[in-house]
N, C-alpha and C. Protein backbone atom coordinates (compact mmCIF):
# COMPACT_ATOMS: atom_id res chain seq x y z
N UNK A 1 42.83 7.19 -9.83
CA UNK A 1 42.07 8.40 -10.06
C UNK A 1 41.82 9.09 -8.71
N UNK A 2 42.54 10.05 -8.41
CA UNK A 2 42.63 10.78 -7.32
C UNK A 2 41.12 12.23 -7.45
N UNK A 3 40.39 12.51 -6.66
CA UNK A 3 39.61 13.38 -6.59
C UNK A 3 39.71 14.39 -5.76
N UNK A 4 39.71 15.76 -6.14
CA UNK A 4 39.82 17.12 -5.61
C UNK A 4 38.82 16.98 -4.66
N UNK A 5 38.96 17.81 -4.12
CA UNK A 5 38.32 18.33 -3.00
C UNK A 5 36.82 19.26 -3.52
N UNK A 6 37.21 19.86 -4.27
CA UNK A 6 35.97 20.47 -4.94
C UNK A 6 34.83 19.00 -5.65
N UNK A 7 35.44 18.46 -6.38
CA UNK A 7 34.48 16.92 -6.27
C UNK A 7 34.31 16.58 -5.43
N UNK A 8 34.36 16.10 -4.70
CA UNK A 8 33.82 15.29 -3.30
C UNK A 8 32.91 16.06 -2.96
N UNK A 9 33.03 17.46 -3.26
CA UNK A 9 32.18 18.19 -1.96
C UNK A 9 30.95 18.46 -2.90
N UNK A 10 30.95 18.65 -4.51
CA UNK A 10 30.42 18.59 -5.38
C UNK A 10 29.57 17.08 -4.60
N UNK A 11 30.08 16.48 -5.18
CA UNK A 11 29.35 14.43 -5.30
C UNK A 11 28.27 14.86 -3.85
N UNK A 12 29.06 14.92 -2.84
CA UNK A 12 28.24 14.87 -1.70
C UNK A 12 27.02 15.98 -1.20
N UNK A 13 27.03 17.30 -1.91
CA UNK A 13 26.15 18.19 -2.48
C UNK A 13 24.87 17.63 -3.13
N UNK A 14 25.12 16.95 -4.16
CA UNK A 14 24.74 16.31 -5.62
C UNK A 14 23.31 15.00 -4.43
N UNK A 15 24.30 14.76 -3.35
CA UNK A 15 23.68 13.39 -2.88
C UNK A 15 22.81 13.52 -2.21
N UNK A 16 23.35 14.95 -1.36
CA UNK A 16 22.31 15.25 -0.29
C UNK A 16 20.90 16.06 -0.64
N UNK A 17 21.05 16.75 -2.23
CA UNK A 17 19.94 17.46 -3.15
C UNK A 17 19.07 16.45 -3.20
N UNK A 18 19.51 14.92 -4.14
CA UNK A 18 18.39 14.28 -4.39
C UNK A 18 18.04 14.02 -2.72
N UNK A 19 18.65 13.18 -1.89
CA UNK A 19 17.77 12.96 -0.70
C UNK A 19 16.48 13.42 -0.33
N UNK A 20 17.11 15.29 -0.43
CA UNK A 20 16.21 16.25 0.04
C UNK A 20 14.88 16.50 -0.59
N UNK A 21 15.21 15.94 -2.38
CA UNK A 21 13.92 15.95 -3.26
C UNK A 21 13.08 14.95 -2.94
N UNK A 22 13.58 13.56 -2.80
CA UNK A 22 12.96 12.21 -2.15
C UNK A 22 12.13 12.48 -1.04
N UNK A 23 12.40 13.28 0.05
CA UNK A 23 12.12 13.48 1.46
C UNK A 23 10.77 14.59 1.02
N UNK A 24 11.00 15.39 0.14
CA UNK A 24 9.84 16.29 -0.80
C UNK A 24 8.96 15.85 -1.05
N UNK A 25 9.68 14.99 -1.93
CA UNK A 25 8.16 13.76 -2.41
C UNK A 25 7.17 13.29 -1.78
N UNK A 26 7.61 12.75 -0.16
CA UNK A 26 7.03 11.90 0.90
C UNK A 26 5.92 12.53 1.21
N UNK A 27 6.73 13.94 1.58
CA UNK A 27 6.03 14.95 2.37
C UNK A 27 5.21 15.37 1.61
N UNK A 28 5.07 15.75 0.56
CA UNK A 28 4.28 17.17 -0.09
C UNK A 28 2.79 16.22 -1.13
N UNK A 29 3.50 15.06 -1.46
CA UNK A 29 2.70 13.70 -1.95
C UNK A 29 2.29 12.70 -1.62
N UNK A 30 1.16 12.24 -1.74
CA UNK A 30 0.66 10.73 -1.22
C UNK A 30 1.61 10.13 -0.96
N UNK A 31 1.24 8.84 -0.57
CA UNK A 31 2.08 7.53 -1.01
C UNK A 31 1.17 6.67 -1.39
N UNK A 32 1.66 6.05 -2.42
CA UNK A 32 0.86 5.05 -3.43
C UNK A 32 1.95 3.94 -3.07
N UNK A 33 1.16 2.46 -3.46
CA UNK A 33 1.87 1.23 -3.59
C UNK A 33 2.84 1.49 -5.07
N UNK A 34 4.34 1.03 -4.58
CA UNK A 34 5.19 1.66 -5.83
C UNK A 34 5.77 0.79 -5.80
N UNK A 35 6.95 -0.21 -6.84
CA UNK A 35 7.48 -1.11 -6.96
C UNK A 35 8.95 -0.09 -6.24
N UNK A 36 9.70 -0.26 -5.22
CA UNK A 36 10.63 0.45 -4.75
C UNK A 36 11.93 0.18 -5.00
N UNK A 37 12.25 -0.54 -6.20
CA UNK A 37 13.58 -1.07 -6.80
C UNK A 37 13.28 -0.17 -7.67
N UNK A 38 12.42 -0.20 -8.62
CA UNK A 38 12.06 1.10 -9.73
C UNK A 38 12.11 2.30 -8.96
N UNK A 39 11.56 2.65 -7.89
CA UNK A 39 11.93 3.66 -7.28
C UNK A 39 13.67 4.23 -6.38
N UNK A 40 13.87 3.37 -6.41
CA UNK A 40 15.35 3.78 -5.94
C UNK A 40 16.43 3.86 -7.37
N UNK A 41 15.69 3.09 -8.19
CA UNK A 41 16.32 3.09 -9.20
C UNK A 41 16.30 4.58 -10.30
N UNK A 42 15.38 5.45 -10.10
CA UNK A 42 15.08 6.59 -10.65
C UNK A 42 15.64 7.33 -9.76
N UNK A 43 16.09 7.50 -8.80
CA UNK A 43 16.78 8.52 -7.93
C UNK A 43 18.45 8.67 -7.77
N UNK A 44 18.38 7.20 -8.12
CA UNK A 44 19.93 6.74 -8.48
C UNK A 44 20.25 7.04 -10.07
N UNK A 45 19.15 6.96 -10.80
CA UNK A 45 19.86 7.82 -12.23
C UNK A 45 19.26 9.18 -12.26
């Protein structure tokens, strides 16, 4: 399964959005004690 160029750049778009929402979160919200497997795990789906 070969991938275009427009995917990749899509996927890596896609990757760097959530980051940027995560990095949102930090900033703009507390931080509470969070189980962080559940949390990586919601960012990853």
């Amino acid at each position: 399964m070969e991938l275009s160029t427009y995917e990749v750049v899509y996927l890596i778009a896609n990757i760097f959005g959530t980051y940027i929402v995560y990095k949102f979160m930090h900033v703009f919200f507390e931080t509470k004690e969070a189980n962080h497997k559940i949390e990586l795990l919601s960012y990853v789906v």
